[in-house]
Protein backbone atom coordinates (compact mmCIF):
# COMPACT_ATOMS: atom_id res chain seq x y z
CA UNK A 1 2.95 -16.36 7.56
CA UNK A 2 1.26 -13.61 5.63
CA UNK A 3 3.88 -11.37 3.66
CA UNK A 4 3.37 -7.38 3.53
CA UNK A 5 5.62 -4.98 1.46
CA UNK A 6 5.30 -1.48 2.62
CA UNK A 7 6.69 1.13 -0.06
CA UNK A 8 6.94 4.23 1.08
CA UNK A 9 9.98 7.24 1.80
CA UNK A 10 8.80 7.82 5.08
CA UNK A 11 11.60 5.80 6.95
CA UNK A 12 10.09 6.69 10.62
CA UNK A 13 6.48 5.44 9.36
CA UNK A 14 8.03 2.43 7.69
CA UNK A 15 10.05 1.51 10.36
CA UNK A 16 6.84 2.05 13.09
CA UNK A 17 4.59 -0.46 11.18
CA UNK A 18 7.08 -2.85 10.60
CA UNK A 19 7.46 -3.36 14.14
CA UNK A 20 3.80 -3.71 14.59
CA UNK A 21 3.36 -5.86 11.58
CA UNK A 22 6.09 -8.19 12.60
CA UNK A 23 5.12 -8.49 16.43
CA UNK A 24 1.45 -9.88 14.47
CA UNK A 25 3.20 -12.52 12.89
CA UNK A 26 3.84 -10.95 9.32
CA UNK A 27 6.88 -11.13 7.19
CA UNK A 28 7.31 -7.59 6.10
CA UNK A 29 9.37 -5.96 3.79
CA UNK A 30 10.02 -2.93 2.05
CA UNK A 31 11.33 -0.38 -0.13
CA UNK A 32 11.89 3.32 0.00
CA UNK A 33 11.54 4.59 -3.07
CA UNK A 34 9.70 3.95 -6.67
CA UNK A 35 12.55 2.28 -8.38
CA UNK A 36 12.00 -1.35 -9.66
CA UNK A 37 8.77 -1.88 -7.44
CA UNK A 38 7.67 -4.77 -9.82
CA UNK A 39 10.44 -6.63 -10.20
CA UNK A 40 10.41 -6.55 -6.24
CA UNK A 41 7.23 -7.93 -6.13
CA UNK A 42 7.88 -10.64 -8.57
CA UNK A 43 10.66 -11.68 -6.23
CA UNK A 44 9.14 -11.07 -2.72
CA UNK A 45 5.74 -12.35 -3.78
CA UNK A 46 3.85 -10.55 -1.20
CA UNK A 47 0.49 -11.07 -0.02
CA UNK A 48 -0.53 -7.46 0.70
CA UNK A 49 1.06 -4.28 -0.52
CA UNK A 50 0.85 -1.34 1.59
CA UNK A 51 1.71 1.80 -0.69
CA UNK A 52 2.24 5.87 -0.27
CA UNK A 53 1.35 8.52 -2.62
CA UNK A 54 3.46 11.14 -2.76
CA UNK A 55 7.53 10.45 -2.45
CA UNK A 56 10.49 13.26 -3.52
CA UNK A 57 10.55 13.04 -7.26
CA UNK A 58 7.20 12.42 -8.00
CA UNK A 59 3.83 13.98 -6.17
CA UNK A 60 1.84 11.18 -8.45
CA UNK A 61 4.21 8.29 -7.80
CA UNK A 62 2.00 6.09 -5.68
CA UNK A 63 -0.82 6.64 -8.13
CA UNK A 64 1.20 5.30 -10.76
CA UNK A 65 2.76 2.60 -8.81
CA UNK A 66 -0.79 1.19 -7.78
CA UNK A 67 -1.60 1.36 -11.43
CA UNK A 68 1.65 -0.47 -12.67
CA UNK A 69 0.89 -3.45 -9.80
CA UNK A 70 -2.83 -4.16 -11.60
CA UNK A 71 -1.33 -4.36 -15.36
CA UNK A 72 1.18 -6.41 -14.37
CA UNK A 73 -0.17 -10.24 -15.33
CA UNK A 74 2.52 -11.14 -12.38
CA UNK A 75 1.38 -8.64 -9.76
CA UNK A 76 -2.35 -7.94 -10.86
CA UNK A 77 -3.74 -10.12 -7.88
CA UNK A 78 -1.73 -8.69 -5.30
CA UNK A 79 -4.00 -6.67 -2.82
CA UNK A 80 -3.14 -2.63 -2.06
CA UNK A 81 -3.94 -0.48 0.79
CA UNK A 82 -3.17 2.83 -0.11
CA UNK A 83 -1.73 4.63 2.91
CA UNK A 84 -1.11 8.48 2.98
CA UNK A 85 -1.25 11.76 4.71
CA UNK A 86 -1.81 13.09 0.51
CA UNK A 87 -5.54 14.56 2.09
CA UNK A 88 -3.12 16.37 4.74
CA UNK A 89 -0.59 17.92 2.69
CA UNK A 90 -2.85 19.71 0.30
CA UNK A 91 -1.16 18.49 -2.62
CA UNK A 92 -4.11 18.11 -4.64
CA UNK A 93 -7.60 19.58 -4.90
CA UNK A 94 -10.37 17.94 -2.87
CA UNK A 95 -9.48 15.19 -0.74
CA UNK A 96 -8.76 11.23 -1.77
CA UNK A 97 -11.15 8.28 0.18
CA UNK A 98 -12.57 4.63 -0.69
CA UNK A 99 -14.88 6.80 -2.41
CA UNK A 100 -12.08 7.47 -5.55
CA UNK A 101 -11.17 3.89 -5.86
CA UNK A 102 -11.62 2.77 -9.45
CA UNK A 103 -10.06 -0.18 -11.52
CA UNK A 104 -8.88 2.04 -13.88
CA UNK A 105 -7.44 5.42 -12.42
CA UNK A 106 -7.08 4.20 -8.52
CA UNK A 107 -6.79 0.28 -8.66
CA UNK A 108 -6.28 -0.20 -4.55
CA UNK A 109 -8.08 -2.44 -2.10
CA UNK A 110 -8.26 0.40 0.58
CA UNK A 111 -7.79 3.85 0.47
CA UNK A 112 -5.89 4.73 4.55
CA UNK A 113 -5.50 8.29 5.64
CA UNK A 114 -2.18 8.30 7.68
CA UNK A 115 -1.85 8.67 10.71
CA UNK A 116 -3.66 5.51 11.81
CA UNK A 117 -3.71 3.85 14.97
CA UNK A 118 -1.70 0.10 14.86
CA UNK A 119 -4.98 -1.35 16.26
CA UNK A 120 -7.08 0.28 12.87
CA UNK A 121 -4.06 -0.54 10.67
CA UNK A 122 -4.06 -4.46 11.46
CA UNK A 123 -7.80 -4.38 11.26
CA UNK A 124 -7.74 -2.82 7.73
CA UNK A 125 -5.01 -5.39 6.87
CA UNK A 126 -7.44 -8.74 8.00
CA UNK A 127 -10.34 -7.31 6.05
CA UNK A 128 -8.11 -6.88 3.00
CA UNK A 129 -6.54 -10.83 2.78
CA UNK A 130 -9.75 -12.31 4.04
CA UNK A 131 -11.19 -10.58 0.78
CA UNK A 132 -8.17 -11.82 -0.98
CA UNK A 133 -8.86 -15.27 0.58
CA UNK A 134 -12.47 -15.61 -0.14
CA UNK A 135 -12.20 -14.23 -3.78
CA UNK A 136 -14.56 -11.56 -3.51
């Protein structure tokens, strides 16, 4: 059984794909907030991280978060789909897409705009840990 760890404050949109998720056979957990995210991984050991952007304190959190999973020796392999309404809220200039993925500034797997439909969601997730699986 695959394991997904969703962190984002959203506790409606958390609580919505962890019913999906689960009723598709994954073990999912997750966390609400930006506190202690590696050492939760560490523990956990998820297959697939599925990450927001933008939670209360910090407009930039999920960027940073993303970027604290790849220089982390422990978490670096771990796959992320970024998924967030950020193009929707206006926060920033411009919009975000697969396009801005980079190892450097944006180190994700996927770049999601929210909402998605389940069906789009589970698809995304395959793609992302057959990668994982195949090493490419």
């Amino acid at each position: 059984m695959k394991k997904i760890y969703i962190i984002d404050d959203d506790r409606n949109i958390v609580e919505a794909m962890s019913i999906v998720l689960k009723a598709h056979g994954y073990d999912v957990a997750c966390q609400y907030n930006e506190e202690n995210v590696i050492e939760n991984l560490v523990v956990r050991k998820p297959d697939l991280v599925i990450l927001d952007v933008i939670f209360p304190q910090n407009a930039n959190a999920g960027f940073d978060i993303a970027r604290q999973i790849k220089n982390n020796q422990a978490t670096a392999s771990i796959p992320i789909i970024m998924l967030s309404a950020i193009n929707e809220k206006g926060v920033y200039a411009g919009t975000f897409s697969n396009n801005d993925r980079d190892d450097t500034w944006l180190p994700i797997d996927q770049f999601v705009e929210k909402p998605i439909r389940n069906d789009q969601l589970l698809q995304k997730i395959r793609t992302v840990l057959e990668k994982k699986n195949t090493g490419q």
